[in-house]
Protein backbone atom coordinates (compact mmCIF):
# COMPACT_ATOMS: atom_id res chain seq x y z
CA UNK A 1 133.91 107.01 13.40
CA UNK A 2 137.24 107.68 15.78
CA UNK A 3 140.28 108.59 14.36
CA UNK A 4 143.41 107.88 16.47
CA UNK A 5 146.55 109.52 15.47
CA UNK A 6 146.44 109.47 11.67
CA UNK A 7 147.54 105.63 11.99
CA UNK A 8 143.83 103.99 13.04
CA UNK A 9 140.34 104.62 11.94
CA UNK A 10 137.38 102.96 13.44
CA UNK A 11 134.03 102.90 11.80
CA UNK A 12 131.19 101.97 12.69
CA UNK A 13 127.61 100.94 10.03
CA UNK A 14 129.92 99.09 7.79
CA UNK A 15 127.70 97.05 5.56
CA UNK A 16 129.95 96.34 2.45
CA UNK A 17 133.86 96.55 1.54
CA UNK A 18 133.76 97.83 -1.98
CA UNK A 19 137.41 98.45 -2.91
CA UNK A 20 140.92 98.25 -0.81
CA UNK A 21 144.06 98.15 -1.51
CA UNK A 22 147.36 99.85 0.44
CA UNK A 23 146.13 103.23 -0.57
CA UNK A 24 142.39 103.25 -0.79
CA UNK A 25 139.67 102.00 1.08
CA UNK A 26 135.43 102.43 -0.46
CA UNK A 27 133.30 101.52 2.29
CA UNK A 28 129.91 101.36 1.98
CA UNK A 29 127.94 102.55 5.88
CA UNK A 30 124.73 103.23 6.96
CA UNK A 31 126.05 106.95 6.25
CA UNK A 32 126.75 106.28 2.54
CA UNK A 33 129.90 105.74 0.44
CA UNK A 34 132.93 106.21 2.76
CA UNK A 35 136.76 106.39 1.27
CA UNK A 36 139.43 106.31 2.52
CA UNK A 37 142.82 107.36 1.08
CA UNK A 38 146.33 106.82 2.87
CA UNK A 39 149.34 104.97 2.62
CA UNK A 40 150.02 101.20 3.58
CA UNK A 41 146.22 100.76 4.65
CA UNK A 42 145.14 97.20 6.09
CA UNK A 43 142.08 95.98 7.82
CA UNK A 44 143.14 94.99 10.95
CA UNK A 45 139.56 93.69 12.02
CA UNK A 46 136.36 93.75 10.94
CA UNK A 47 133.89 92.69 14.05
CA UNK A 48 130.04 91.48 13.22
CA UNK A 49 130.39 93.11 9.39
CA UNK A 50 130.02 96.16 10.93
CA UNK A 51 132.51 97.51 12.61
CA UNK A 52 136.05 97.66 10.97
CA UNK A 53 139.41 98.89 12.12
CA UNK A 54 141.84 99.96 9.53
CA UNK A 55 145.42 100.80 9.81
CA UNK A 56 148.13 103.02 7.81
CA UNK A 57 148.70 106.34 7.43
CA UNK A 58 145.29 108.22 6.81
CA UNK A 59 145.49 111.47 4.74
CA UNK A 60 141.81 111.83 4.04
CA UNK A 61 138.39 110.52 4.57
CA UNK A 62 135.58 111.86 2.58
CA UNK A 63 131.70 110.71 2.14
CA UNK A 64 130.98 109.82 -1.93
CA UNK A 65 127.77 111.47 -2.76
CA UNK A 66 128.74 109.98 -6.46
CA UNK A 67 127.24 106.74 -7.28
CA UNK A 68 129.49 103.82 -6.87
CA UNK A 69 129.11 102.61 -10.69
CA UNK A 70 130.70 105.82 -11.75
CA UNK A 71 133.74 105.22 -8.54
CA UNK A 72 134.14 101.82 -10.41
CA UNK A 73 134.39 103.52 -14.17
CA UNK A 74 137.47 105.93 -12.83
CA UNK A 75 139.19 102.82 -10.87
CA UNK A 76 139.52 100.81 -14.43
């Protein structure tokens, strides 16, 4: 994972997109449960499904060591 100036984040082991929108991204990686959390955040590529490239303004990235079902209880 490289993070370039707040403004583009590069991961690597992405095997599933699980939630984005312009201020959160769930990704799940070879590492586990990855998110995300920003402002204006796009995908500006995502090479072989598994490498992506995301843009915005990153504030915070944090591994989930929650289960995803219980992410996708407090997103409703």
């Amino acid at each position: 994972m490289t993070l370039k100036d707040r403004n583009k984040l590069v991961v690597t082991g992405v095997k599933q997109i699980k939630k984005l929108d312009s201020e959160l991204a769930i990704l799940d990686t070879t590492a586990g449960l990855l998110s995300v959390m920003g402002k204006n955040l796009v995908i500006d590529d995502f090479i072989d499904q598994n490498k992506i490239i995301i843009s915005g303004t990153i504030d915070k990235l944090a591994y989930n060591m929650i289960k995803l079902s219980l992410i996708k209880k407090i997103l409703k």
